[in-house]
C-alpha atoms as a PDB file:
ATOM      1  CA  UNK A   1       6.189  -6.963   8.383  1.00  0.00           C
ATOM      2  CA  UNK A   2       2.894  -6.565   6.619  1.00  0.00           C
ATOM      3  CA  UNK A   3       2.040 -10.194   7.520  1.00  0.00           C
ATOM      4  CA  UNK A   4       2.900  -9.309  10.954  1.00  0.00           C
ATOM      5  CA  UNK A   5       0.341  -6.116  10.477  1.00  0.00           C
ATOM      6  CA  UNK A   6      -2.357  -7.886   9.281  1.00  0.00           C
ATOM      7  CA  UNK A   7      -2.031 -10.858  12.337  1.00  0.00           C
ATOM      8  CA  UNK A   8      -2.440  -7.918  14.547  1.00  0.00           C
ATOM      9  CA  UNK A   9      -5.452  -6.543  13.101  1.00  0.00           C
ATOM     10  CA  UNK A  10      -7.238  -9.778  12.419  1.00  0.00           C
ATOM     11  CA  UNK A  11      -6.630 -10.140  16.237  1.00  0.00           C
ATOM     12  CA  UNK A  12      -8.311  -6.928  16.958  1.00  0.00           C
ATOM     13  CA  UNK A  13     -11.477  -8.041  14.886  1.00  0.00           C
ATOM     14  CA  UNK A  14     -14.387 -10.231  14.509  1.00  0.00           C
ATOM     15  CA  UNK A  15     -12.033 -12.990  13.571  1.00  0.00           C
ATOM     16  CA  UNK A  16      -9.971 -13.010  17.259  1.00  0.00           C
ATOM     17  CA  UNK A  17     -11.107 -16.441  17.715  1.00  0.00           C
ATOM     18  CA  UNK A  18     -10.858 -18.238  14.199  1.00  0.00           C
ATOM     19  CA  UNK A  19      -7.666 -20.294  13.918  1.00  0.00           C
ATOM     20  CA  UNK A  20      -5.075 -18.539  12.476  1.00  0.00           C
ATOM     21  CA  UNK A  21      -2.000 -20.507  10.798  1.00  0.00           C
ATOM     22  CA  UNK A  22       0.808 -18.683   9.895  1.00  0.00           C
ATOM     23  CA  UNK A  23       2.964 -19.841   6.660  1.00  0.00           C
ATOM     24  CA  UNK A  24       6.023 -18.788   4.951  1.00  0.00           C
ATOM     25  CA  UNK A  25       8.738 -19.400   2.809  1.00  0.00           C
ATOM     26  CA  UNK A  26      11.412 -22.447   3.735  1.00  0.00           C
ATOM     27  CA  UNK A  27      13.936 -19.736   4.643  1.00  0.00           C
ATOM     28  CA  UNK A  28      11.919 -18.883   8.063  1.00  0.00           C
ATOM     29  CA  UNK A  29      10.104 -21.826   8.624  1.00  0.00           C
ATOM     30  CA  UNK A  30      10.315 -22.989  12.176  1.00  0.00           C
ATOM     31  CA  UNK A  31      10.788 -19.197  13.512  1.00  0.00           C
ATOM     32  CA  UNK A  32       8.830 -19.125  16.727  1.00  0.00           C
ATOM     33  CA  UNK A  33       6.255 -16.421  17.321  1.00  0.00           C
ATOM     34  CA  UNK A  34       3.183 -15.426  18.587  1.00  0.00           C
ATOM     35  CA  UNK A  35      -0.513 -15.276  17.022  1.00  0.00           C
ATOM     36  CA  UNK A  36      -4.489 -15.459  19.370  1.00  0.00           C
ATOM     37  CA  UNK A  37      -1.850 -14.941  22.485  1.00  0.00           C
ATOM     38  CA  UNK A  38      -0.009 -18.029  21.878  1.00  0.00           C
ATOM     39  CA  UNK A  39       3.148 -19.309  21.024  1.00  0.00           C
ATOM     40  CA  UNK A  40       3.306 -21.087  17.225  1.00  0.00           C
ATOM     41  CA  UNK A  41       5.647 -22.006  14.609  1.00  0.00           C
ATOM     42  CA  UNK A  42       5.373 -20.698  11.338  1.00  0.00           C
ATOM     43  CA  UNK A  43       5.270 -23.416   8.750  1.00  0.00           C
ATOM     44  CA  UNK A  44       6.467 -24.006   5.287  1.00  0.00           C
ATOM     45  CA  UNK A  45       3.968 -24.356   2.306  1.00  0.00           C
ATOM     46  CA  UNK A  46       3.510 -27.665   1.864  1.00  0.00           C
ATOM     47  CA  UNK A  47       0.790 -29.699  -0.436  1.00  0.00           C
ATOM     48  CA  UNK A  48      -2.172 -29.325   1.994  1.00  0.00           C
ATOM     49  CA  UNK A  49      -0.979 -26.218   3.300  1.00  0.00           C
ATOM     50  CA  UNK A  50      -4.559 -24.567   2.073  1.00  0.00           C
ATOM     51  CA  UNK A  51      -6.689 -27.579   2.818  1.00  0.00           C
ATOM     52  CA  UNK A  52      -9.644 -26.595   4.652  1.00  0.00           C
ATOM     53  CA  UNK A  53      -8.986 -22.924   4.585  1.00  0.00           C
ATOM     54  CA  UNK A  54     -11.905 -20.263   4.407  1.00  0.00           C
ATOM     55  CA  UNK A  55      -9.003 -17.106   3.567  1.00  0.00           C
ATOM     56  CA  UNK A  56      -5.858 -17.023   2.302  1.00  0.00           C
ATOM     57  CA  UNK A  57      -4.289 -13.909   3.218  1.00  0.00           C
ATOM     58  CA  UNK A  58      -0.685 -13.382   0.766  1.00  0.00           C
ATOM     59  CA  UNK A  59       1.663 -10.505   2.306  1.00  0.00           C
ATOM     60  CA  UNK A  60       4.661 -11.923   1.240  1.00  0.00           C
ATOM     61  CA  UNK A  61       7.305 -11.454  -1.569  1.00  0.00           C
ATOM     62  CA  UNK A  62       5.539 -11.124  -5.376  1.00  0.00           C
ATOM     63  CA  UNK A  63       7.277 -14.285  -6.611  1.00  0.00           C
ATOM     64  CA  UNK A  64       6.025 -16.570  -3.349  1.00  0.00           C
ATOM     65  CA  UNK A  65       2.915 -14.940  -3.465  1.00  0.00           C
ATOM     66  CA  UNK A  66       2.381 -16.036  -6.737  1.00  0.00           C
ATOM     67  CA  UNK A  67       3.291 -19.704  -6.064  1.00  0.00           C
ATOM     68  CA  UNK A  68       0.518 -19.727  -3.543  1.00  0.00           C
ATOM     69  CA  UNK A  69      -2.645 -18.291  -5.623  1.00  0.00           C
ATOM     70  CA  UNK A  70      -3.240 -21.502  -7.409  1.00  0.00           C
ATOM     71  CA  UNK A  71      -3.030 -23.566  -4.820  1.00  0.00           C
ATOM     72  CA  UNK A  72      -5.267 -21.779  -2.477  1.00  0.00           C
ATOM     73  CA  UNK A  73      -7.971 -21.300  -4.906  1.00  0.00           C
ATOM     74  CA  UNK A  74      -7.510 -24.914  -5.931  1.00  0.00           C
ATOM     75  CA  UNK A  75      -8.346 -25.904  -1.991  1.00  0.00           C
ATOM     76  CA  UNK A  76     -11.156 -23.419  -1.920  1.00  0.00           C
ATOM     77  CA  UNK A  77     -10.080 -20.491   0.096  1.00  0.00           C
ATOM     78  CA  UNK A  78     -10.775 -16.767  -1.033  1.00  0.00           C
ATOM     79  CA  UNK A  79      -7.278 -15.268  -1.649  1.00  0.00           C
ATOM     80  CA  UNK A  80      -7.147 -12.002   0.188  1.00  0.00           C
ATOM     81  CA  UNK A  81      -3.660 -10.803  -1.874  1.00  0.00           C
ATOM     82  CA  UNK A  82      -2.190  -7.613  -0.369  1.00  0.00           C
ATOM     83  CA  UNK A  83       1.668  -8.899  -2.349  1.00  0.00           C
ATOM     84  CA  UNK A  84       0.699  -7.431  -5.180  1.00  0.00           C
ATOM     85  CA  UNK A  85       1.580 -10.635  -7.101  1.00  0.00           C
ATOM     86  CA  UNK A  86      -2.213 -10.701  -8.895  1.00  0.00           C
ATOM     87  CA  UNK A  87      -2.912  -6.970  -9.662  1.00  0.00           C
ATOM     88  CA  UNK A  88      -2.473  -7.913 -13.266  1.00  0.00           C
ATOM     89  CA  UNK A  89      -4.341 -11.129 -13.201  1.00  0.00           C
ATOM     90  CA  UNK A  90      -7.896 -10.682 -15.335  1.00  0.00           C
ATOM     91  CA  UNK A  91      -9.648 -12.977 -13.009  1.00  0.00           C
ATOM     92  CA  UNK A  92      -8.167 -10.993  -9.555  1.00  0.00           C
ATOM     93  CA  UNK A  93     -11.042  -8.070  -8.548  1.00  0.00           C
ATOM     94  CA  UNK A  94      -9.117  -4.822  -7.823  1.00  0.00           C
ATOM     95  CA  UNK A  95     -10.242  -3.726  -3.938  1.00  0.00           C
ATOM     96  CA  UNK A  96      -9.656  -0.997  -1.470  1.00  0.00           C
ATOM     97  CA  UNK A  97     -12.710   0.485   0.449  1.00  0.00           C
ATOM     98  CA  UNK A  98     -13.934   3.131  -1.386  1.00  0.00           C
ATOM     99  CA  UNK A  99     -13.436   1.079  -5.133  1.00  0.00           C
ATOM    100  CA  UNK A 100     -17.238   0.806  -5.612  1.00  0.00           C
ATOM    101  CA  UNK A 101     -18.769   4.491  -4.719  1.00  0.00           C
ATOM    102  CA  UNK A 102     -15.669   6.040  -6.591  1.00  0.00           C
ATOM    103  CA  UNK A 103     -16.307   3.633  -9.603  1.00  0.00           C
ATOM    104  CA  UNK A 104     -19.905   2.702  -9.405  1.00  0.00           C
ATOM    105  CA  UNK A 105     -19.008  -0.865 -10.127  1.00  0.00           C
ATOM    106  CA  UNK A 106     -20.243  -3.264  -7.592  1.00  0.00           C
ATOM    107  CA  UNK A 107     -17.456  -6.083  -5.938  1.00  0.00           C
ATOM    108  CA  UNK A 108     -18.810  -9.851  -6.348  1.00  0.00           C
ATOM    109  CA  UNK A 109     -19.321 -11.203  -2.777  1.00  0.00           C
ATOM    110  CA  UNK A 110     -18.214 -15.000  -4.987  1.00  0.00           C
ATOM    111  CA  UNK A 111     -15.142 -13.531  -6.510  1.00  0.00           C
ATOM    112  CA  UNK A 112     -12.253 -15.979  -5.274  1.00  0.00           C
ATOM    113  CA  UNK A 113      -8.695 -13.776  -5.670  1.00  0.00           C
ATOM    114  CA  UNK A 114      -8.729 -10.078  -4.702  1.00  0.00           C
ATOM    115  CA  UNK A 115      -5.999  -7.997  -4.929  1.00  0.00           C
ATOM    116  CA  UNK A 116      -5.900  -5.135  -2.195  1.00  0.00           C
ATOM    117  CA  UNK A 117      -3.915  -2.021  -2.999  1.00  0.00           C
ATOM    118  CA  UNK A 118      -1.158  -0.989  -1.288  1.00  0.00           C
ATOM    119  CA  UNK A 119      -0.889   2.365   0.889  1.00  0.00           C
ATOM    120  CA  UNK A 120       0.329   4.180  -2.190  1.00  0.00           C
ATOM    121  CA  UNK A 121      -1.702   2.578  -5.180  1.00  0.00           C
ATOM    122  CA  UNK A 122      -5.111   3.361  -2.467  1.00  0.00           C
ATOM    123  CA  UNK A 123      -4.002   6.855  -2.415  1.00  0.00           C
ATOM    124  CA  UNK A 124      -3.292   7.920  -6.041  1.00  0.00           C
ATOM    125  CA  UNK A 125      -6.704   5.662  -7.246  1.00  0.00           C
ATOM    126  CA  UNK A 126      -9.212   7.166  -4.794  1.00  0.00           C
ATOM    127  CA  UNK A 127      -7.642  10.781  -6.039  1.00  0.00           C
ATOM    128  CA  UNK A 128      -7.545  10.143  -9.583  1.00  0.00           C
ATOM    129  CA  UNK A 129     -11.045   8.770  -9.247  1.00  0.00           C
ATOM    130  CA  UNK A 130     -12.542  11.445  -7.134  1.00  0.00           C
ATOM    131  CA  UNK A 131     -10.940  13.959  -9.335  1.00  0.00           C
ATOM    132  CA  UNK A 132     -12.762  13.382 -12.166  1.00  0.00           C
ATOM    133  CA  UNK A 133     -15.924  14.306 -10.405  1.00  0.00           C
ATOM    134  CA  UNK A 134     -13.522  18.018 -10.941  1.00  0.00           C
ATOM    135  CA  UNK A 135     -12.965  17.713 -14.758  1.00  0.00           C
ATOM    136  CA  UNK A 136      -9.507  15.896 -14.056  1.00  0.00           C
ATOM    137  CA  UNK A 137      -7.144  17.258 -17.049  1.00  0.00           C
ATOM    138  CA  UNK A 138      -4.017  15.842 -15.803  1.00  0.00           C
ATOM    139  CA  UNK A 139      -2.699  14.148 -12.231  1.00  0.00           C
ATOM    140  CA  UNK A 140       1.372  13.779 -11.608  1.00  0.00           C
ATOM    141  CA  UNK A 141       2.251  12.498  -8.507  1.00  0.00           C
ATOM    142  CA  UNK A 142       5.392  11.767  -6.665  1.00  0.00           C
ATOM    143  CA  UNK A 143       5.372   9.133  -3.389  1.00  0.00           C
ATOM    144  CA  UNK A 144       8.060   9.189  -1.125  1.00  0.00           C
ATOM    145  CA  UNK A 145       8.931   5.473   0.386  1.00  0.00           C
ATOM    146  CA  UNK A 146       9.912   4.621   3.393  1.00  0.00           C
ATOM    147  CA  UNK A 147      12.494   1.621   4.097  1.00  0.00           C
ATOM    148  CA  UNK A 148      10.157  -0.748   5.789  1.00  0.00           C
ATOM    149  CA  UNK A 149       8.534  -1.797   2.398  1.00  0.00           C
ATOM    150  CA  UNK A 150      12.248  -3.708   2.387  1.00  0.00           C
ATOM    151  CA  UNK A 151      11.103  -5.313   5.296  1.00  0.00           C
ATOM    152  CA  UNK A 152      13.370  -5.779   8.558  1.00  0.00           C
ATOM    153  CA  UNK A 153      16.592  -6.111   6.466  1.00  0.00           C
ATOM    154  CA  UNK A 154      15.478  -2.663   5.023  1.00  0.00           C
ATOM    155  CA  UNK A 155      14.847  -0.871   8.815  1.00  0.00           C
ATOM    156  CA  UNK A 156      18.404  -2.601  10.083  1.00  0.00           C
ATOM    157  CA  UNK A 157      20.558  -1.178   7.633  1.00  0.00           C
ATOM    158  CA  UNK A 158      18.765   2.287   7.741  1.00  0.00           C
ATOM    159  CA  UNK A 159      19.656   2.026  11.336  1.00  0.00           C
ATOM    160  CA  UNK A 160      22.971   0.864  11.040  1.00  0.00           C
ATOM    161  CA  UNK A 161      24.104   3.515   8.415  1.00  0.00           C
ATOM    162  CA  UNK A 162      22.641   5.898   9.952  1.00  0.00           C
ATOM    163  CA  UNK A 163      24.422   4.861  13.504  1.00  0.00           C
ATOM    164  CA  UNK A 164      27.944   4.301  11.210  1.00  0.00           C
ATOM    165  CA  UNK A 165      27.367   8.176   9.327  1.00  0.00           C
ATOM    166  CA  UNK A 166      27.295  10.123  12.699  1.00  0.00           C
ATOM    167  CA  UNK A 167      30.557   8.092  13.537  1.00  0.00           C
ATOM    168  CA  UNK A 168      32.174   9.060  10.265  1.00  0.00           C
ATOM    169  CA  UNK A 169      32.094   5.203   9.658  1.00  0.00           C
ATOM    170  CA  UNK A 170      31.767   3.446   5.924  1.00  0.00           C
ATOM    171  CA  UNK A 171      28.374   2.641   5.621  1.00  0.00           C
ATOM    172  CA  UNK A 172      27.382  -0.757   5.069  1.00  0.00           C
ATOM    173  CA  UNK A 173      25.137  -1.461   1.369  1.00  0.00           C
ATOM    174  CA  UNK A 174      23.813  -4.615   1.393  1.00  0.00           C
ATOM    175  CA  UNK A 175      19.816  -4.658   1.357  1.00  0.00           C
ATOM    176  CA  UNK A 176      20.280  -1.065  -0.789  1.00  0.00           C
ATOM    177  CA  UNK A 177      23.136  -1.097  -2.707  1.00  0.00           C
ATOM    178  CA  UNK A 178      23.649   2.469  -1.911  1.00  0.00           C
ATOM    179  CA  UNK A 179      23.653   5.154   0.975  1.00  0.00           C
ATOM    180  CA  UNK A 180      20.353   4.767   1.958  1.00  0.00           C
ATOM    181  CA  UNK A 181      20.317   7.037   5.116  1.00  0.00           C
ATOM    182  CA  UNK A 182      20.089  11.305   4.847  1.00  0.00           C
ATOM    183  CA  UNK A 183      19.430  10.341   1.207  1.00  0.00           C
ATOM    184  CA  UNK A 184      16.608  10.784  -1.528  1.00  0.00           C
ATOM    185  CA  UNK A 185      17.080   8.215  -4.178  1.00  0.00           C
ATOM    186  CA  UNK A 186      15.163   7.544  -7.900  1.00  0.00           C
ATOM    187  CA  UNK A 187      16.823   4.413  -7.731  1.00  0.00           C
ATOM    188  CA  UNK A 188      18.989   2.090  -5.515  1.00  0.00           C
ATOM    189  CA  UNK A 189      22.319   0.616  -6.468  1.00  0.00           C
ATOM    190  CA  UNK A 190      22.998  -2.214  -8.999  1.00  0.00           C
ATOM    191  CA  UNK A 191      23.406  -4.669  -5.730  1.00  0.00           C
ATOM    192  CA  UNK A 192      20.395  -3.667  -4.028  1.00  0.00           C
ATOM    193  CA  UNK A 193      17.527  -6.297  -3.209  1.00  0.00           C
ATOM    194  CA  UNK A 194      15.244  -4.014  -3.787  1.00  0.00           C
ATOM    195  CA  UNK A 195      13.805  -2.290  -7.149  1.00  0.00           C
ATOM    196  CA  UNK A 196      12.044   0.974  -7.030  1.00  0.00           C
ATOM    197  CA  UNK A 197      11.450   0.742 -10.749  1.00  0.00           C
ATOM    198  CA  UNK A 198       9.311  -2.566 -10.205  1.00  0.00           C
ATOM    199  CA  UNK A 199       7.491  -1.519  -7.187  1.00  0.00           C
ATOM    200  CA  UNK A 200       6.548   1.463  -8.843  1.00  0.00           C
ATOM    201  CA  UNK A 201       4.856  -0.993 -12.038  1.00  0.00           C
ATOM    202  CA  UNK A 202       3.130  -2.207  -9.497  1.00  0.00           C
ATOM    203  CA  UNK A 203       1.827   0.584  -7.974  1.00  0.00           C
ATOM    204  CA  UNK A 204       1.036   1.795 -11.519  1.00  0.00           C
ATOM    205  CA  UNK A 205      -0.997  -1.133 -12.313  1.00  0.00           C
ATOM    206  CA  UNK A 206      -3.305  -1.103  -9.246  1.00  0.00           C
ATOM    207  CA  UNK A 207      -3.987   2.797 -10.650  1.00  0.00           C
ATOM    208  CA  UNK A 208      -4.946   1.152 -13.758  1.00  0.00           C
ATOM    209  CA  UNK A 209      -7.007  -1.739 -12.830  1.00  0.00           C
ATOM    210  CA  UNK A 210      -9.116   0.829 -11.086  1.00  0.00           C
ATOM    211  CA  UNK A 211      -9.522   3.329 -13.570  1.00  0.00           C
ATOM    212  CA  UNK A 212     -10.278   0.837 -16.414  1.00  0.00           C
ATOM    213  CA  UNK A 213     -10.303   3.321 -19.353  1.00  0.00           C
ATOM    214  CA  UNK A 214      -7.013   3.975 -21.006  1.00  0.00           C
ATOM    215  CA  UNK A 215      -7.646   7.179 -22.398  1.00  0.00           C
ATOM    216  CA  UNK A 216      -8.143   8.678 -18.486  1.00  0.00           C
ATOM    217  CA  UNK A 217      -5.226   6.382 -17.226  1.00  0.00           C
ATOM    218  CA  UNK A 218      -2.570   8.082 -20.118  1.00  0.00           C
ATOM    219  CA  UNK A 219      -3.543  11.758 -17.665  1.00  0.00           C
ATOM    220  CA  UNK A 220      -1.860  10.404 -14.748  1.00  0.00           C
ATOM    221  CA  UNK A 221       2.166  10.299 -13.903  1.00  0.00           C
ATOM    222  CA  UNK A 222       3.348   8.489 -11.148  1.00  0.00           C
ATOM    223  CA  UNK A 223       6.575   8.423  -9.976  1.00  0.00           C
ATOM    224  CA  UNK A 224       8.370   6.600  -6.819  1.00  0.00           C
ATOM    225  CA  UNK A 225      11.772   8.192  -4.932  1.00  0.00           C
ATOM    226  CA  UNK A 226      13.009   6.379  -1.625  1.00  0.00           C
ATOM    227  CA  UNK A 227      12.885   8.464   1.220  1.00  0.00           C
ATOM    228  CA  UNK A 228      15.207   7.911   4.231  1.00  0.00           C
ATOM    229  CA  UNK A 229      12.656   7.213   6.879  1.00  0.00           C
ATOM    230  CA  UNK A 230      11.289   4.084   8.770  1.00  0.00           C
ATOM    231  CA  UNK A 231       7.651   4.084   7.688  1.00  0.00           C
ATOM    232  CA  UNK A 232       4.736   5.955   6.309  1.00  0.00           C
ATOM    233  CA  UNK A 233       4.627   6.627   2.575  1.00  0.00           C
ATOM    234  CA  UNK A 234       4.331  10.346   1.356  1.00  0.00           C
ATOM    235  CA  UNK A 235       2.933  12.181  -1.604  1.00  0.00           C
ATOM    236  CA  UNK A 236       2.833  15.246  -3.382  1.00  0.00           C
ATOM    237  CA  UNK A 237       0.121  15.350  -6.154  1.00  0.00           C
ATOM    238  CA  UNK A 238      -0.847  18.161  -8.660  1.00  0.00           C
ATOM    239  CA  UNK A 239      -3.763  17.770 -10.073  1.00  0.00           C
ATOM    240  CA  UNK A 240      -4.964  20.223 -13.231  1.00  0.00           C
ATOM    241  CA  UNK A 241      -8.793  19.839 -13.104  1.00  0.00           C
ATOM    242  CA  UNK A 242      -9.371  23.323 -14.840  1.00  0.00           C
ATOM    243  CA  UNK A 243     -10.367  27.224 -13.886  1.00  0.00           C
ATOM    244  CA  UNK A 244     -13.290  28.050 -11.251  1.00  0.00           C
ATOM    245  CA  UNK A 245     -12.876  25.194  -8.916  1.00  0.00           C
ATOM    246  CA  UNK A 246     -13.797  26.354  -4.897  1.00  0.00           C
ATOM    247  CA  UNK A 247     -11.231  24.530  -2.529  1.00  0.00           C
ATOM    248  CA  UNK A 248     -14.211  24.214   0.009  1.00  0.00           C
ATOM    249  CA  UNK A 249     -15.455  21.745  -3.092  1.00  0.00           C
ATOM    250  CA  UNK A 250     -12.187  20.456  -3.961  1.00  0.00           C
ATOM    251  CA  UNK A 251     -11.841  19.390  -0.289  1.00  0.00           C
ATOM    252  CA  UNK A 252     -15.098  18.016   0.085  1.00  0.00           C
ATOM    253  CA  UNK A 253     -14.516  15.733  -2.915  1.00  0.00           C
ATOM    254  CA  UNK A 254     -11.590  14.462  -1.454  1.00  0.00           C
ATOM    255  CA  UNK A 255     -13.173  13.776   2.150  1.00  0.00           C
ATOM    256  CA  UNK A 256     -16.122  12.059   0.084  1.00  0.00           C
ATOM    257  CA  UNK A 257     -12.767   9.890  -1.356  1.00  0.00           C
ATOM    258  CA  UNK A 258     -12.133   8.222   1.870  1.00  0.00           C
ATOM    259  CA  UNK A 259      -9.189  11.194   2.699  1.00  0.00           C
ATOM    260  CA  UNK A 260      -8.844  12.502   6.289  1.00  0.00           C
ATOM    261  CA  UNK A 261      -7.868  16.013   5.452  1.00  0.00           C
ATOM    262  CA  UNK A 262      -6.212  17.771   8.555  1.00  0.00           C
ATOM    263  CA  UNK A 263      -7.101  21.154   9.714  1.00  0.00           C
ATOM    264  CA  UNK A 264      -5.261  24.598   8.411  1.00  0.00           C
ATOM    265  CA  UNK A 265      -4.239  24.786  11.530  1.00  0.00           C
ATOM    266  CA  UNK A 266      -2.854  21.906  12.329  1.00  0.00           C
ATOM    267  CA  UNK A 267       0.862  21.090  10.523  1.00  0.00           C
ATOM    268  CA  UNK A 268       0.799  18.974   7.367  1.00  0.00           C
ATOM    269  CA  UNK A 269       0.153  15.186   7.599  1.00  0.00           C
ATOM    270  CA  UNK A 270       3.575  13.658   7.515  1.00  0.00           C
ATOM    271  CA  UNK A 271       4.725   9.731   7.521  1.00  0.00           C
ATOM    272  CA  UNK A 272       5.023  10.398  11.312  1.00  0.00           C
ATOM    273  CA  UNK A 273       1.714  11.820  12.380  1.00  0.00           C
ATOM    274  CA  UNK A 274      -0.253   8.515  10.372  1.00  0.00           C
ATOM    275  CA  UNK A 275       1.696   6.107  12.262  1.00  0.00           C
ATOM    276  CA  UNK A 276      -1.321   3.761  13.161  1.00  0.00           C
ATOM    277  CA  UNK A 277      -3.737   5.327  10.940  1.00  0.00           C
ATOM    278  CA  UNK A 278      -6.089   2.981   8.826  1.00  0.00           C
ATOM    279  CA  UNK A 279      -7.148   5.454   5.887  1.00  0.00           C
ATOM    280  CA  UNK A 280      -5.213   8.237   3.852  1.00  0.00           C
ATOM    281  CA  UNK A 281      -4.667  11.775   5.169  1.00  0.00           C
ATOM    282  CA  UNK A 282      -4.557  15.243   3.390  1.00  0.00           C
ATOM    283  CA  UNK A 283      -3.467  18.682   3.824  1.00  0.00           C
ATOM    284  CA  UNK A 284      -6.397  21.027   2.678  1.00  0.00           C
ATOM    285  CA  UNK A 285      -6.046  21.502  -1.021  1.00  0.00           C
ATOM    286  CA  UNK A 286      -3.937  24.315  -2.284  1.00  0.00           C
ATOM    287  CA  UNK A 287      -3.738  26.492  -5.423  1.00  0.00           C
ATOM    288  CA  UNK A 288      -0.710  26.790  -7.404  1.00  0.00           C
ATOM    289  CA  UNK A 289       0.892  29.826  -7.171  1.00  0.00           C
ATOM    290  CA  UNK A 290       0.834  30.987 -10.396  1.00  0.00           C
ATOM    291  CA  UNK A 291      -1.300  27.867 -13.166  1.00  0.00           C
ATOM    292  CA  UNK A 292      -5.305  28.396 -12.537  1.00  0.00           C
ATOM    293  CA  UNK A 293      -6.854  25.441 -12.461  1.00  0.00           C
ATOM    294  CA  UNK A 294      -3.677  23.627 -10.712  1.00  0.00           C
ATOM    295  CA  UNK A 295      -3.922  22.217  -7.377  1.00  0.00           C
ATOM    296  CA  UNK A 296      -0.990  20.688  -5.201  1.00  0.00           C
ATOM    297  CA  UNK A 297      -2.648  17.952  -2.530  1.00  0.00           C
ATOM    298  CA  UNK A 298       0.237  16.808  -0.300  1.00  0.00           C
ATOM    299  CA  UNK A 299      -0.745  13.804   1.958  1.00  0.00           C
ATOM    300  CA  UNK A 300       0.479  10.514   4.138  1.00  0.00           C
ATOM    301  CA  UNK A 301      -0.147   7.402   4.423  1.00  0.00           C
ATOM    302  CA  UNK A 302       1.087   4.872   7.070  1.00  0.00           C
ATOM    303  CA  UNK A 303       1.880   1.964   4.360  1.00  0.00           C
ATOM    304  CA  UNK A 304       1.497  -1.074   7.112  1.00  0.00           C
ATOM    305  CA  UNK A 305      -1.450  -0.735   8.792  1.00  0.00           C
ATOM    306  CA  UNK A 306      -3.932   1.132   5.851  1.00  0.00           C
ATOM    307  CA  UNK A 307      -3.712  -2.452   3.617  1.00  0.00           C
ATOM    308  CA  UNK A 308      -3.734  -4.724   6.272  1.00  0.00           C
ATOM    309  CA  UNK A 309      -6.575  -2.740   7.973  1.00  0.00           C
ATOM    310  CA  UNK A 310      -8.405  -3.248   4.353  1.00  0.00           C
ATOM    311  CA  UNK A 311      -7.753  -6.423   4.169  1.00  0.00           C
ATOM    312  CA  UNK A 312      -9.596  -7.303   7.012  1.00  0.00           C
ATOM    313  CA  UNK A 313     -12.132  -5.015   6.278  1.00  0.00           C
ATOM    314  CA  UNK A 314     -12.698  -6.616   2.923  1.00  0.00           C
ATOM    315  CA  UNK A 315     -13.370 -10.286   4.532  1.00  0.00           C
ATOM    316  CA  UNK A 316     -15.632  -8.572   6.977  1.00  0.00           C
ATOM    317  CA  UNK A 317     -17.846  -7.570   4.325  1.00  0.00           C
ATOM    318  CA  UNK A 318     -17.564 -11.400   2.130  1.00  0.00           C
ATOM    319  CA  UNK A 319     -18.635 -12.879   5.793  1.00  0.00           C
ATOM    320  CA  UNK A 320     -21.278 -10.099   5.602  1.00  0.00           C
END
């Protein structure tokens, strides 16, 4: 599904016209579908797979993604990774838009692998980041993730539980392991597919390879809890940053961030109301009711189209 996102906004860019080849693993090679406005195949990775290419964009699984690194660099193609699969490789540059303001470390037009953050690993960087600009103490953070990170498989079998549930059916557990629909989950069953645990390493390294100094990654907690809804990740952060801090200035620092923040008017964002959106939104910052100094920042994400949108964004600035 993420491949699928990214196709669509490379076709809404600069690149329209470049030819676009679409590659997967054996298991769905030869599935007919569309890319430019015209029928194609996608194709297994073969030997020359690469050959020739100027970007290798990887939005697959972690394990295929990593089969695919080498060989891409080894044809000479920038690897735009979005899988995941190289946030822990040393020679992979960490990348989401606002990286080099928030950091003041400047990306290498040269570099060949970059790793772009997902919707959830964007969000809790930029914030620990900006934060420090606030005397960041301490950030703990929980994300709430929808089934589509499970791909198709995970969207059918929300859909079919929740269908069987209102019918006082057994649910079906296969991509899960578990109920998955009207449920909030730390963890899926032993059968699942998927791991929570693992995706939330991951998530947990991209924080890290941004921040770059372990004494301010050991102030921030991340957690990850599955949330029974098609798509758009949610957070809830609360972020100690110390006494005397203005929320006009606390919001400003977040805007500055890359956040959308919505108005006070205007409900809070929700995984909904981002459907589509390309950046991070934020309710307006508010105090804890009782700690001073502690702030809660709630906030949404739609976790499709904000990494494939940077993605492409990314290439646009290597072509320059």
């Amino acid at each position: 599904m993420l491949g699928n996102e990214v196709k669509t906004v490379l076709e809404e860019s600069r690149f329209a016209d470049w030819d676009l080849r679409l590659v997967d693993e054996e298991l769905v090679a030869g599935t007919l579908t569309e890319a430019g406005g015209e029928a194609t195949l996608i194709q297994k990775v073969e030997d020359d797979t690469f050959h020739g290419a100027r970007y290798a964009f990887l939005t697959g699984s972690v394990e295929f993604a990593k089969s695919c690194v080498e060989p891409a660099r080894q044809a000479g193609a920038t690897v735009i990774d979005l899988s995941q699969a190289s946030v822990a490789n040393p020679d992979a540059t960490p990348w989401f838009p606002k990286i080099e303001a928030l950091t003041g470390k400047t990306i290498g037009k040269d570099d060949k692998v970059f790793s772009v953050f997902s919707a959830g690993g964007t969000a809790m960087a930029s914030l620990a980041l900006a934060l420090r600009k606030a005397g960041l103490e301490k950030m703990t953070a929980v994300m709430f993730q929808p089934v589509s990170e499970a791909g198709r498989a995970g969207i059918e079998e929300l859909e079919t539980q929740t269908s069987q549930l209102l019918s006082f059916q057994s649910v079906g557990e296969h991509v899960f392991g578990t109920q998955a629909a009207f449920n909030l989950l730390p963890r899926f069953g032993s059968e699942s597919q998927e791991d929570l645990a693992g995706r939330l390493l991951r998530i947990r390294a991209e924080v890290s390879a941004a921040i770059g100094e372990a004494g301010e990654d050991g102030r921030i907690a991340l957690n990850l809890v599955h949330a029974p809804v098609f798509y758009g990740l949610t957070f809830n952060v609360c972020a100690d940053v110390g006494a005397g801090l203005d929320q006009a200035v606390l919001a400003e620092i977040c805007k500055q961030a890359g956040f959308t923040l919505a108005d006070t008017g205007e409900p809070a964002p929700s995984n909904v109301s981002v459907a589509g959106e390309s950046g991070p939104w934020l309710r307006v910052p508010e105090p804890d009711a009782v700690r001073e100094g502690a702030w809660w920042l709630w906030g949404a994400a739609d976790n499709l189209r904000l990494p494939a949108w940077n993605a492409v964004k990314l290439t646009e600035r290597l072509e320059g």
